[in-house]
N, C-alpha and C. Protein backbone atom coordinates (compact mmCIF):
# COMPACT_ATOMS: atom_id res chain seq x y z
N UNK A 1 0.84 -1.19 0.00
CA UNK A 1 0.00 0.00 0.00
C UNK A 1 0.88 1.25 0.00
N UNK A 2 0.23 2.79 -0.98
CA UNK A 2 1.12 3.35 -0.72
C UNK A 2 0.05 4.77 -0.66
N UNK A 3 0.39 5.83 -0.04
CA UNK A 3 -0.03 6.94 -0.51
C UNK A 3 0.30 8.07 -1.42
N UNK A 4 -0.29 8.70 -2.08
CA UNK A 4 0.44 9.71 -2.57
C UNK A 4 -0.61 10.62 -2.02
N UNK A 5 0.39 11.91 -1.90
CA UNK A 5 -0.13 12.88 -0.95
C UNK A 5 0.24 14.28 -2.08
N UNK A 6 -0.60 14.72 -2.20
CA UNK A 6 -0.63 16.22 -3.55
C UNK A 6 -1.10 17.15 -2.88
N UNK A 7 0.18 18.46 -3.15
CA UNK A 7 -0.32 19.87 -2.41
C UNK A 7 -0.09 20.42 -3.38
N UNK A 8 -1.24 21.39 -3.15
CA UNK A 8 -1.35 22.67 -4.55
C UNK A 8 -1.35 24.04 -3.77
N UNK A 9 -0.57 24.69 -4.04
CA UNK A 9 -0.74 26.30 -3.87
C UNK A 9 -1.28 26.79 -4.21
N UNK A 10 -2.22 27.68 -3.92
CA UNK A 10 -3.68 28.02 -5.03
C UNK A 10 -3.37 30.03 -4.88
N UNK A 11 -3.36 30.29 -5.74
CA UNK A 11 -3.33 31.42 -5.90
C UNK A 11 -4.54 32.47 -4.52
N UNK A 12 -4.37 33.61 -4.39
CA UNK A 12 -5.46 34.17 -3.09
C UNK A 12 -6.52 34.62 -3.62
N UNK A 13 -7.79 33.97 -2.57
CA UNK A 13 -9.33 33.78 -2.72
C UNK A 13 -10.06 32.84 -4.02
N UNK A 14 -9.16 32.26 -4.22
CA UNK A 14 -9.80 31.25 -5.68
C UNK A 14 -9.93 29.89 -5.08
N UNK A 15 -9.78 29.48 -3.83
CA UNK A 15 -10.25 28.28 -2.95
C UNK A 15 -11.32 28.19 -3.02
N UNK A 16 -12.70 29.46 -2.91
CA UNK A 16 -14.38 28.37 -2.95
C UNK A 16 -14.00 27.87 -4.35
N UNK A 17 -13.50 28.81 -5.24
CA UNK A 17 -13.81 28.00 -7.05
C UNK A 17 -13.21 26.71 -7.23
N UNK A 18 -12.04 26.64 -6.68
CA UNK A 18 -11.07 25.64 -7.19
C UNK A 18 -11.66 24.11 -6.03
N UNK A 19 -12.44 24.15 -4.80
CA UNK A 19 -12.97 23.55 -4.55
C UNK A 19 -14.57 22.92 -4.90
N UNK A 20 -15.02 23.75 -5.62
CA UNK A 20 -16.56 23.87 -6.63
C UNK A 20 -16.01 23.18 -8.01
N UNK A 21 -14.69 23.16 -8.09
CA UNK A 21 -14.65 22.64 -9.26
C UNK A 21 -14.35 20.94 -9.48
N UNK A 22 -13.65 20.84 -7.88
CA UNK A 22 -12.86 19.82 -7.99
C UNK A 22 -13.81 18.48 -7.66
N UNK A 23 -15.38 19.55 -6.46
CA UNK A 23 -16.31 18.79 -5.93
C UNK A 23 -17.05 18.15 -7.41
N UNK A 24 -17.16 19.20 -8.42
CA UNK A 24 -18.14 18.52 -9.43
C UNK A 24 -17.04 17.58 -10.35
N UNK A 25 -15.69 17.45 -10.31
CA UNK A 25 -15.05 16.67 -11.41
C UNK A 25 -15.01 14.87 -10.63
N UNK A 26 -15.29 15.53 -9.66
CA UNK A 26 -14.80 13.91 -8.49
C UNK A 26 -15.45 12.94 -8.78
N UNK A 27 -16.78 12.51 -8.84
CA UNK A 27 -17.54 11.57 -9.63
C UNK A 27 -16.71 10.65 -10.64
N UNK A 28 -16.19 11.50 -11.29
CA UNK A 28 -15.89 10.88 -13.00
C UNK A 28 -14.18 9.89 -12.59
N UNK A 29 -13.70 10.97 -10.96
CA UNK A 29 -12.35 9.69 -10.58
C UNK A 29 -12.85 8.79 -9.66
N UNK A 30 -13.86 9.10 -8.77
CA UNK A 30 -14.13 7.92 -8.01
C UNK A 30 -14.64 6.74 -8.74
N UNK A 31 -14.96 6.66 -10.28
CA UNK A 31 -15.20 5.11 -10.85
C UNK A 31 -14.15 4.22 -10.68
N UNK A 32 -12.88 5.04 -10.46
CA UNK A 32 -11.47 4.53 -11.20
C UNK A 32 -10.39 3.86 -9.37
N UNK A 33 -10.76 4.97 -8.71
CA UNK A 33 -10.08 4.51 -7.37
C UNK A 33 -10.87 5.84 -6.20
N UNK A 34 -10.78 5.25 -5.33
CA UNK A 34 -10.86 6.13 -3.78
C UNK A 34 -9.80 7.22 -3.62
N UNK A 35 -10.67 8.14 -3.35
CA UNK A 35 -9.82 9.63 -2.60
C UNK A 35 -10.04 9.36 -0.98
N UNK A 36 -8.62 9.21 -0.42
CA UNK A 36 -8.36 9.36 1.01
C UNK A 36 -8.91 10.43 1.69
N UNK A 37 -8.53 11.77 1.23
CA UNK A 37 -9.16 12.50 1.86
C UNK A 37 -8.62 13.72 1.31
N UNK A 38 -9.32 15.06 1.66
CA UNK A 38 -9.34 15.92 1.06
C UNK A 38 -9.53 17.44 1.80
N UNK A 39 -8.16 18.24 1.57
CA UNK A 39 -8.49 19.12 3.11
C UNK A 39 -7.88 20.66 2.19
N UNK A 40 -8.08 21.67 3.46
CA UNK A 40 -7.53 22.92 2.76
C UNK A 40 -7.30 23.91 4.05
N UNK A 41 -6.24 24.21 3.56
CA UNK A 41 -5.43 24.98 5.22
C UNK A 41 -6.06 25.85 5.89
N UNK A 42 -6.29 26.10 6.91
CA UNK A 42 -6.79 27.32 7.63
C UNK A 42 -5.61 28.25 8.93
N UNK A 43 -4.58 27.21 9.48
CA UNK A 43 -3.70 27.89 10.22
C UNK A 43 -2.34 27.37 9.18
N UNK A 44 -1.04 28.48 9.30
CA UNK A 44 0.41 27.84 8.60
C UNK A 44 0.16 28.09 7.16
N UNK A 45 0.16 27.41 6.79
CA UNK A 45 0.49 28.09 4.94
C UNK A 45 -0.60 28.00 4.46
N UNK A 46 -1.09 29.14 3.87
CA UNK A 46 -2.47 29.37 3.66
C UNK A 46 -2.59 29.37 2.12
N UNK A 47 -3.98 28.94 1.70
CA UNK A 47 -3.98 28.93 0.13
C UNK A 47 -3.79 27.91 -0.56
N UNK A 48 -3.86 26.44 0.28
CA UNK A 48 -3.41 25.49 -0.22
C UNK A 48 -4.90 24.15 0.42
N UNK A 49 -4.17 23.31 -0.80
CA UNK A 49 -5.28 22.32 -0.86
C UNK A 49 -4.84 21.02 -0.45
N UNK A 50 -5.24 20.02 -0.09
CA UNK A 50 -3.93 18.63 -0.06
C UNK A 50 -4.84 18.02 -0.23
N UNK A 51 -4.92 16.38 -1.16
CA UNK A 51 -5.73 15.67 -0.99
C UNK A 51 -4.31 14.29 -1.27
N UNK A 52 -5.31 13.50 -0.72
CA UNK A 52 -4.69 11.84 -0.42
C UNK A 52 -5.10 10.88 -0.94
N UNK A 53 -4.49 9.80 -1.32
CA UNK A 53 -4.92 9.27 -2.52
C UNK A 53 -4.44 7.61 -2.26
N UNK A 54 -4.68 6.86 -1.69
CA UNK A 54 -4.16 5.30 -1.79
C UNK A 54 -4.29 4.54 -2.84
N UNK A 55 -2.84 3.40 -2.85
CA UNK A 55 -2.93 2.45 -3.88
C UNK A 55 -2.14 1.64 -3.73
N UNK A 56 -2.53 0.30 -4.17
CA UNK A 56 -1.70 -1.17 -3.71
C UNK A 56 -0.57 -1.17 -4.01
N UNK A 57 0.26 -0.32 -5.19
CA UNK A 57 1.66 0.37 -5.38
C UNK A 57 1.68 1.69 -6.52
N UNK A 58 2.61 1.74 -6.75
CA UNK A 58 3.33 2.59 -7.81
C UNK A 58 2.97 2.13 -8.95
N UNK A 59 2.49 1.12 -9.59
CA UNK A 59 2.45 0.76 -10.69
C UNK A 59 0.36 0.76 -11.08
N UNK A 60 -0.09 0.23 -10.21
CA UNK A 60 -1.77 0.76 -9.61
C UNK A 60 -2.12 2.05 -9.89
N UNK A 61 -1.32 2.79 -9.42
CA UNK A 61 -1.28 4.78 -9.60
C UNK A 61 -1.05 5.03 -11.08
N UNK A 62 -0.27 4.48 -11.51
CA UNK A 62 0.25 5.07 -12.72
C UNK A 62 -1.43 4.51 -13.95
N UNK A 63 -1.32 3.58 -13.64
CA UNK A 63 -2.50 2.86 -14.83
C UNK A 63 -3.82 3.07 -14.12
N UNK A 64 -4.41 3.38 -13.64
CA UNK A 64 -5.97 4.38 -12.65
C UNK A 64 -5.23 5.96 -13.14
N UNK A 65 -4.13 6.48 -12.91
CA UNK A 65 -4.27 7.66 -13.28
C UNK A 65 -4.18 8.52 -14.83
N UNK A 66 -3.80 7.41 -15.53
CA UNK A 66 -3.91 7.62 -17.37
C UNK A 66 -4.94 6.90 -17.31
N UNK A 67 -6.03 6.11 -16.60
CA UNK A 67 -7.23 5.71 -16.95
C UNK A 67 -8.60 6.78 -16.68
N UNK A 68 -7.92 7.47 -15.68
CA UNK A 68 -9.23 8.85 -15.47
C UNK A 68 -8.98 9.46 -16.56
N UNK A 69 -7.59 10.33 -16.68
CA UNK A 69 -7.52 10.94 -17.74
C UNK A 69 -7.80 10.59 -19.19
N UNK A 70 -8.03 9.31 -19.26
CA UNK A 70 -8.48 8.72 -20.85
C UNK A 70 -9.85 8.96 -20.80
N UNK A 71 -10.68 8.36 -19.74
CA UNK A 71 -12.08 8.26 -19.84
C UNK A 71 -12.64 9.71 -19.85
N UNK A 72 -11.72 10.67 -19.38
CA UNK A 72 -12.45 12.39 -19.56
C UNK A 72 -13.30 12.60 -18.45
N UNK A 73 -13.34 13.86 -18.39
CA UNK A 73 -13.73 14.42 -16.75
C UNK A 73 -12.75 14.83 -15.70
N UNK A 74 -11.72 14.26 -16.10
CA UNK A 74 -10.27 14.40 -14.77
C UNK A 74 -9.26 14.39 -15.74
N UNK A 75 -8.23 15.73 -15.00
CA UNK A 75 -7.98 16.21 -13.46
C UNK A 75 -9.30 17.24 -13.99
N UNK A 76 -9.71 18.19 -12.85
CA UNK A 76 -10.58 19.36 -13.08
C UNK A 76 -9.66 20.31 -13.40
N UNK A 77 -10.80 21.07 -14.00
CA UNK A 77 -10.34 22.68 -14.81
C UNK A 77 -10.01 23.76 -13.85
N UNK A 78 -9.09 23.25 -13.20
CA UNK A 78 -8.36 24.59 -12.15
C UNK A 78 -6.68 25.23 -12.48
N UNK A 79 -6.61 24.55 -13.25
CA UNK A 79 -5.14 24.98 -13.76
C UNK A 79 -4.64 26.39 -13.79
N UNK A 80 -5.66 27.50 -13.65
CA UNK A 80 -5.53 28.74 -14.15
C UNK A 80 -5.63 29.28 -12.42
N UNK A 81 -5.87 28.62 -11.53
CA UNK A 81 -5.82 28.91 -10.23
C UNK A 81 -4.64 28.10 -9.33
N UNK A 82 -3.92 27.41 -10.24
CA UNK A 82 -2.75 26.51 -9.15
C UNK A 82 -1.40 27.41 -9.25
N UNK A 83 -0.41 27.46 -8.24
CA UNK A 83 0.71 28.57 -8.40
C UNK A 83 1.60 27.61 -8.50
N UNK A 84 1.88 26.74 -8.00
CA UNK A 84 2.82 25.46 -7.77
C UNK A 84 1.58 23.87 -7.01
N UNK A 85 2.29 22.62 -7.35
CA UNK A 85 2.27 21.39 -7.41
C UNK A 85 3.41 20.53 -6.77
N UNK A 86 2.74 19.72 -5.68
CA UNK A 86 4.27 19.06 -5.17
C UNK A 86 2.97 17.72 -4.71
N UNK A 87 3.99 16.49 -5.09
CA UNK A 87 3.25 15.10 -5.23
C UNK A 87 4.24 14.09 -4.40
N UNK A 88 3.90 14.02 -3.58
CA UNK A 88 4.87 12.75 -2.75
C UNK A 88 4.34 11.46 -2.37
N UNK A 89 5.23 10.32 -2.37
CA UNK A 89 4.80 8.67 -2.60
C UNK A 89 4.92 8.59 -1.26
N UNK A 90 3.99 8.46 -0.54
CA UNK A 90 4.44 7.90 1.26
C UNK A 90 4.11 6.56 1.50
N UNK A 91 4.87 5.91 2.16
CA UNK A 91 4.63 4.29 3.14
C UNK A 91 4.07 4.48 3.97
N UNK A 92 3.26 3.79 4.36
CA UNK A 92 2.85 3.44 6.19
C UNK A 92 3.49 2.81 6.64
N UNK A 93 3.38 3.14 8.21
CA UNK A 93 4.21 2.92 9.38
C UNK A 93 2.90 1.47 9.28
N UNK A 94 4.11 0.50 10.06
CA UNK A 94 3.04 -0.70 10.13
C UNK A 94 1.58 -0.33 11.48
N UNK A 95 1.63 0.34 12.06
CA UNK A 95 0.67 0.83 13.08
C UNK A 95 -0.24 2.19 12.15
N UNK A 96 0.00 2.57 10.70
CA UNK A 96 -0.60 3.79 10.27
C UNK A 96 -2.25 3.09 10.08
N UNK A 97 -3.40 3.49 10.32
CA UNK A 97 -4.44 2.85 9.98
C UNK A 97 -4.43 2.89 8.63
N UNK A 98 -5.79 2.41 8.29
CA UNK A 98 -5.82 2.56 6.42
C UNK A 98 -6.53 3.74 6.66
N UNK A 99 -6.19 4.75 5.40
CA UNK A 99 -7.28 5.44 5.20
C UNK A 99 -8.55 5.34 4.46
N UNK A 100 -9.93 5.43 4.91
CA UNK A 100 -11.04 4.91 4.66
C UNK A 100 -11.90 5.99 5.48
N UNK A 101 -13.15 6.20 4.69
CA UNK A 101 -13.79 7.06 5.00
C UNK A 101 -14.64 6.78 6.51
N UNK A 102 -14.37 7.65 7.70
CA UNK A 102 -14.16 8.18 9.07
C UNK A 102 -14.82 9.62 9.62
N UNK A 103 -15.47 9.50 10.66
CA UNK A 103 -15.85 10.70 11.03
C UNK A 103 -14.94 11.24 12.43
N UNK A 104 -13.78 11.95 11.90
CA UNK A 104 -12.93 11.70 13.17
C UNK A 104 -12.96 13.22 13.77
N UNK A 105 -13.01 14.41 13.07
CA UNK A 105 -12.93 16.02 13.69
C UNK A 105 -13.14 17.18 12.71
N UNK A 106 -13.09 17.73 12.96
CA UNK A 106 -13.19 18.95 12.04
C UNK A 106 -11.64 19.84 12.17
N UNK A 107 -10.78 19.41 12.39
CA UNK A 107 -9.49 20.09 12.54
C UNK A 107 -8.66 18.88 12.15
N UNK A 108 -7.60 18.68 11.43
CA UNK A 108 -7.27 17.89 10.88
C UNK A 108 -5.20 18.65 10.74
N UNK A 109 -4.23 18.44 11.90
CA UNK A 109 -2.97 18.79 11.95
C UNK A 109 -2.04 18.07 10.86
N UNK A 110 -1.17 18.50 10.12
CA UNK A 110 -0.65 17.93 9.59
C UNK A 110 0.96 18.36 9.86
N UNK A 111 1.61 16.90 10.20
CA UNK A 111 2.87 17.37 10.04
C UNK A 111 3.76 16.59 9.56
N UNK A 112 4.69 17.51 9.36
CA UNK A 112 6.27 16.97 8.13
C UNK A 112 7.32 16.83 9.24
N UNK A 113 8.18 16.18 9.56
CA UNK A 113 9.67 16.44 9.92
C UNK A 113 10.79 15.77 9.08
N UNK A 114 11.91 16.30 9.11
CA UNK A 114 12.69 15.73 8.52
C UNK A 114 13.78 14.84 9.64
N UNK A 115 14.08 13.82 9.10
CA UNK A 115 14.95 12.99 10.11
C UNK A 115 16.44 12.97 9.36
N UNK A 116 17.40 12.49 10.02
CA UNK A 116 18.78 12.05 9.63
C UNK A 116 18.68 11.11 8.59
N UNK A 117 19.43 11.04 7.64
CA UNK A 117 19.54 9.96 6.56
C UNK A 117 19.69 8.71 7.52
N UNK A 118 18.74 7.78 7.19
CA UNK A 118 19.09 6.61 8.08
C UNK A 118 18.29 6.31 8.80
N UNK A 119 18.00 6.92 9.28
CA UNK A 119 17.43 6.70 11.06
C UNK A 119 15.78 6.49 10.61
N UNK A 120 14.78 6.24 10.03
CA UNK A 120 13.63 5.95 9.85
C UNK A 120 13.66 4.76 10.77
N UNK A 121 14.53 3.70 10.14
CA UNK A 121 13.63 2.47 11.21
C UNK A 121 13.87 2.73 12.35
N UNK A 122 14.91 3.64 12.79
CA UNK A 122 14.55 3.92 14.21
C UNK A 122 13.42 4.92 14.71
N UNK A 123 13.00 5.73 13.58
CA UNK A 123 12.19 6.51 14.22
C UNK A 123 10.67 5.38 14.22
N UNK A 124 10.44 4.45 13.30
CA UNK A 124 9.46 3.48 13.32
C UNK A 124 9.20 3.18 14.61
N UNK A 125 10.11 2.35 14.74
CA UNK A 125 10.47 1.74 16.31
C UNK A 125 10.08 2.74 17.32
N UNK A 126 10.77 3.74 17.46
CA UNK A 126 10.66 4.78 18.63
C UNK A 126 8.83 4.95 19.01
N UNK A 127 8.52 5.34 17.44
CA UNK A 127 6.89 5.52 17.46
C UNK A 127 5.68 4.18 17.68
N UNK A 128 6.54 3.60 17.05
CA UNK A 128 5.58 2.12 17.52
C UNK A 128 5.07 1.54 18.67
N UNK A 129 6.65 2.17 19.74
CA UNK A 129 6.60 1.84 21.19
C UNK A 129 5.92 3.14 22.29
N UNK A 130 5.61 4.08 21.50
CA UNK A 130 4.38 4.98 22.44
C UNK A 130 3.47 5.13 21.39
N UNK A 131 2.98 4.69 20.43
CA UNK A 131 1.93 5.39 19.78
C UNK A 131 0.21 4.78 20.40
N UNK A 132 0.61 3.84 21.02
CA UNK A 132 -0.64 3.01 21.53
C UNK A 132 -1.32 4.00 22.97
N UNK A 133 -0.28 4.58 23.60
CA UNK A 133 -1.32 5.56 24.44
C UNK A 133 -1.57 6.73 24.32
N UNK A 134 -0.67 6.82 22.95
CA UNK A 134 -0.91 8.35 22.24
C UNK A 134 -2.31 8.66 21.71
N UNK A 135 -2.98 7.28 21.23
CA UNK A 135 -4.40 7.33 20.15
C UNK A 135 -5.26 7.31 21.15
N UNK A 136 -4.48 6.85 22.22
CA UNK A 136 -6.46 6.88 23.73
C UNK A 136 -6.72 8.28 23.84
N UNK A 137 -6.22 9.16 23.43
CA UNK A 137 -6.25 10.72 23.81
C UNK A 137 -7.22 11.20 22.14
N UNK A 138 -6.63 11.18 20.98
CA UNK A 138 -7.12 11.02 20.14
C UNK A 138 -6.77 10.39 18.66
N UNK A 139 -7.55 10.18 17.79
CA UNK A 139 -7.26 9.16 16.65
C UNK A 139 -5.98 9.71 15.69
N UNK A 140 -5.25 8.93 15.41
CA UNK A 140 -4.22 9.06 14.45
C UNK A 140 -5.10 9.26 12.90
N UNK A 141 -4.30 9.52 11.71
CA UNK A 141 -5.49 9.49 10.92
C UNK A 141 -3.71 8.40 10.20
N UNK A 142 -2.87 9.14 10.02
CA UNK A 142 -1.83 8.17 9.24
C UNK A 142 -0.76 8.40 9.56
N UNK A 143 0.53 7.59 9.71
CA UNK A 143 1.48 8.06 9.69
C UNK A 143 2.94 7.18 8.81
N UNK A 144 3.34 8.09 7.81
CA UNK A 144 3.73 7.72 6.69
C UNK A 144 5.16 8.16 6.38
N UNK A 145 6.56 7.86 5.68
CA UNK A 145 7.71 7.97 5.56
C UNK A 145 7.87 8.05 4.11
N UNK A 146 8.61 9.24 3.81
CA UNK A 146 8.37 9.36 1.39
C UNK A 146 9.21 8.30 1.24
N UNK A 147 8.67 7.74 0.19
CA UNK A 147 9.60 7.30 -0.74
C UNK A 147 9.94 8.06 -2.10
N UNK A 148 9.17 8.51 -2.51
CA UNK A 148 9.48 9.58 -3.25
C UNK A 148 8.97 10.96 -2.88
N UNK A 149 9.75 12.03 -3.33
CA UNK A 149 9.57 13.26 -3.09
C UNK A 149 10.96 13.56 -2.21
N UNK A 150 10.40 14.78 -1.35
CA UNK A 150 11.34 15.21 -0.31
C UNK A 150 11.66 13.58 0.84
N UNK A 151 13.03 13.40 0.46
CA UNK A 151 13.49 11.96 1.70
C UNK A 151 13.80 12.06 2.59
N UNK A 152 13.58 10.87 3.39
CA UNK A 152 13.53 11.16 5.04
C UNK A 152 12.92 12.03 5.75
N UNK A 153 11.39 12.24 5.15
CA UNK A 153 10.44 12.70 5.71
C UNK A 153 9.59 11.49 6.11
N UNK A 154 9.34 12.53 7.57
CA UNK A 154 7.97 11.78 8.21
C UNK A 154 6.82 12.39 8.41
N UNK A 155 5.59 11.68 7.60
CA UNK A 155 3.90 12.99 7.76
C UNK A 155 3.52 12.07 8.73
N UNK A 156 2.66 13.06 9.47
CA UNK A 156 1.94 12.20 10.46
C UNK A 156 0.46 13.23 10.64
N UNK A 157 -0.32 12.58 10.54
CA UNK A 157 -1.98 13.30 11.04
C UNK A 157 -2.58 13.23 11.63
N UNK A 158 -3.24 14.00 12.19
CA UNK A 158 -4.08 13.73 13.40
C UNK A 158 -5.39 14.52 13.55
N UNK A 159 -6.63 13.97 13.80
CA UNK A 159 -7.57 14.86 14.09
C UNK A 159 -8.20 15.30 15.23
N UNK A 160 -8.66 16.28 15.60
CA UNK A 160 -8.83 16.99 16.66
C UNK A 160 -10.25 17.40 16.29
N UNK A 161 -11.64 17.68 17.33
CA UNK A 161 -12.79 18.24 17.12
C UNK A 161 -12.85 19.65 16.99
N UNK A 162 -11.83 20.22 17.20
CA UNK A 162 -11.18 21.83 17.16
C UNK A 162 -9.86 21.82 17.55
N UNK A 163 -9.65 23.22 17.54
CA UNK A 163 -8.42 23.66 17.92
C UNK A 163 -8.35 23.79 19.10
N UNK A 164 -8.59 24.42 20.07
CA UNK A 164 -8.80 23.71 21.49
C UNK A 164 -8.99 22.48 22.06
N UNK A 165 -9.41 21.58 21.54
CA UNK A 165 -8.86 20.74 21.69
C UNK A 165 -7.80 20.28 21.63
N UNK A 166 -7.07 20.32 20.25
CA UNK A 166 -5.90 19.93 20.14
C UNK A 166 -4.96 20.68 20.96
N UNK A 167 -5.18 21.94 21.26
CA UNK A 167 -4.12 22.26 22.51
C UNK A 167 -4.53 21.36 23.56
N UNK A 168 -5.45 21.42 24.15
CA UNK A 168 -5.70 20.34 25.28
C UNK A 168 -5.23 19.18 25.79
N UNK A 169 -5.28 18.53 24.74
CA UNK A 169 -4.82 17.09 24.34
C UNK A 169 -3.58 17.06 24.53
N UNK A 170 -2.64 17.86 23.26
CA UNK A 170 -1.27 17.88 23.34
C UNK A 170 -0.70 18.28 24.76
N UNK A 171 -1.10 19.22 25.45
CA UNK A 171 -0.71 19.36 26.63
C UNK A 171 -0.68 18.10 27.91
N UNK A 172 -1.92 17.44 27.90
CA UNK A 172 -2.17 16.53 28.22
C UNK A 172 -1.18 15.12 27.93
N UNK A 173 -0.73 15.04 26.63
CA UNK A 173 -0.09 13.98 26.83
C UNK A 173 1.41 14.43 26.94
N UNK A 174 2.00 15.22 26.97
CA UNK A 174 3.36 16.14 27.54
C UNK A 174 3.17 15.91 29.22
N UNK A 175 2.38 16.10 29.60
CA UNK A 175 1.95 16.08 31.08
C UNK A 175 2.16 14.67 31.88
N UNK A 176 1.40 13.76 30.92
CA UNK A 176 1.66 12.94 31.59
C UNK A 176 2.67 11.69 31.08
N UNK A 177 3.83 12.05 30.07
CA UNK A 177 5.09 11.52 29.65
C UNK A 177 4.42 10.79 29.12
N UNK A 178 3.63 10.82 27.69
CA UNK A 178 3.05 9.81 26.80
C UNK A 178 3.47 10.22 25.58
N UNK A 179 4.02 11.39 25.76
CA UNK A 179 4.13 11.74 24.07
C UNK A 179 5.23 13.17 23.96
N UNK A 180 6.05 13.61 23.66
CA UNK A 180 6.21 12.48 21.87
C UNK A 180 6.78 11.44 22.53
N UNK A 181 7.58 10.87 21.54
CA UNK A 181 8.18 9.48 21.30
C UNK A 181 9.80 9.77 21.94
N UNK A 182 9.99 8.92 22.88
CA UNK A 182 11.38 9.05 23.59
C UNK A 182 12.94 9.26 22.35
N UNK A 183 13.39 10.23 23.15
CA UNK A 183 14.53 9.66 22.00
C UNK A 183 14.79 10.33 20.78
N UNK A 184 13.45 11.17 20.22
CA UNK A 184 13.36 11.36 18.82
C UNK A 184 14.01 12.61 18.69
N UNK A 185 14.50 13.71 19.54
CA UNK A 185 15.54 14.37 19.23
C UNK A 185 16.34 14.67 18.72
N UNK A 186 17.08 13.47 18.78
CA UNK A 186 18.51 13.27 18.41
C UNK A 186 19.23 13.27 17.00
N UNK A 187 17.42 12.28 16.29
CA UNK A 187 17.26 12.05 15.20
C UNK A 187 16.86 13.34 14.16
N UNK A 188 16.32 14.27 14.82
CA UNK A 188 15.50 15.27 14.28
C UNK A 188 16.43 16.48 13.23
N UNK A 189 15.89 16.97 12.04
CA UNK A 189 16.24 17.80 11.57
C UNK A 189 15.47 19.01 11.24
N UNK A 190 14.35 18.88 11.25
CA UNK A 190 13.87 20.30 11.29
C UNK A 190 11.53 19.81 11.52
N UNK A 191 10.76 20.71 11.95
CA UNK A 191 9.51 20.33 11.64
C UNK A 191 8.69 21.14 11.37
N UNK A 192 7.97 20.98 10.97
CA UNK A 192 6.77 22.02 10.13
C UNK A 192 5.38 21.57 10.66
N UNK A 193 4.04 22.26 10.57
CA UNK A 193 3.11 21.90 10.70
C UNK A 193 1.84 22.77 10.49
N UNK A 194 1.10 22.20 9.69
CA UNK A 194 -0.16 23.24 9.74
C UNK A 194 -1.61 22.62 9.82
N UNK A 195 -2.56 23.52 10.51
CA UNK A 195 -4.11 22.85 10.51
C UNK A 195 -4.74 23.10 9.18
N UNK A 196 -5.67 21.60 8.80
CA UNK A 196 -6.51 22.24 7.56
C UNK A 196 -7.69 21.78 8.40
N UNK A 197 -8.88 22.36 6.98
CA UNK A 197 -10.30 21.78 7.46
C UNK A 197 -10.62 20.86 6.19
N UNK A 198 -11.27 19.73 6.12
CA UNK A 198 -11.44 19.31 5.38
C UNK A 198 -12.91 19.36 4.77
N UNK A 199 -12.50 19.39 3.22
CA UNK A 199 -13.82 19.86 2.27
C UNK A 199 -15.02 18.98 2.70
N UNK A 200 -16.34 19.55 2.35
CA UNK A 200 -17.69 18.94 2.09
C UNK A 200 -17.53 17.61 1.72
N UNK A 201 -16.46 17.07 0.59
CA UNK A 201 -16.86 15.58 0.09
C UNK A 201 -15.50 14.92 0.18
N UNK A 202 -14.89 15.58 1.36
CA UNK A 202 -13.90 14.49 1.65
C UNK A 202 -14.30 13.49 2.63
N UNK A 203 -13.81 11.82 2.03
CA UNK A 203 -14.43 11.20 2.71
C UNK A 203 -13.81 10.95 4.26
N UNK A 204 -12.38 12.04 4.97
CA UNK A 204 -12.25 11.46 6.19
C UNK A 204 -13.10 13.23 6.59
N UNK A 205 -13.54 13.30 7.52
CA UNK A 205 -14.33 14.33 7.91
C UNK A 205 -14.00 14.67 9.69
């Protein structure tokens, strides 16, 4: 299984259109494969869209995605509203759930870090061994390592019923030494993170 994960920069205030457009083209790709999910920033880098996309590999993606585009209807007519395009192949962590349509929050964190060349299976490991009392607080949505794109990245998601919450929570498990993951310091090279909300017809919600 793999994901590919697509962020678009959308030029400023053309998000209701470019989401009106993408809601009416979606039909014509869901014959072909499932959209993971489908979100658009509200805190951190603004103007941007991400949607998620699973498939049994690299070779699945390639022949479903010259098969939308043959049958017509897809990609949608937003081209004249995108500023930049960035497409990355992610793995799951053997603990990442599948993504499948979920009613988990209306705040949806997303984050990137970069690790040391190398060190993934340790950061696997590190996360494997607290992530189980990390999810009693709240649901993971995925957590995934590129294989292609930017390397030795790690995304990880999470949903929250708001943003207060998610401060809550996070504080909460800092508090009581559940989270983060021991160790992961050391490994660390830099992290990023921003909240989206996810659209009307995305199916994780």
């Amino acid at each position: 299984m793999i994901v590919e994960m697509r962020t678009y920069q959308l030029k400023t205030r053309s998000q209701a259109e470019v989401l009106k457009r993408f809601d009416e083209a979606l039909p014509a790709r869901l014959k072909h494969s499932p959209l993971g999910g489908f979100f658009y920033t509200d805190v951190g880098a603004l103007n941007r869209i991400i949607h998620l996309w699973p498939y049994a590999s690299l070779a699945e993606r390639e022949r479903i995605r010259a098969e939308a585009v043959k049958a017509g209807g897809w990609p949608p007519k937003i081209g004249e509203f995108v500023e930049s395009m960035e497409s990355k192949i992610l793995i799951p962590a053997p603990f990442s759930p599948p993504l499948e349509p979920r009613q988990l929050g209306g705040v949806y964190e997303f984050r990137s870090y970069i690790f040391k060349p190398g060190s993934m299976p340790q950061v696997i490991e590190r996360w494997g061994e607290a992530i189980g009392e990390r999810v009693k607080l709240s649901p993971l949505v995925g957590a995934w390592h590129t294989e292609l794109g930017p390397l030795n990245q790690w995304v990880h998601v999470w949903a929250y019923k708001d943003a207060g919450e998610r401060q809550r929570i996070r504080e909460e498990a800092v508090k009581r030494g559940i989270w983060p993951p021991k160790g992961g310091g050391d490994l660390l090279v830099s992290q990023e993170n921003l909240l989206a909300i996810p659209a009307s017809f995305s199916p994780l919600r």
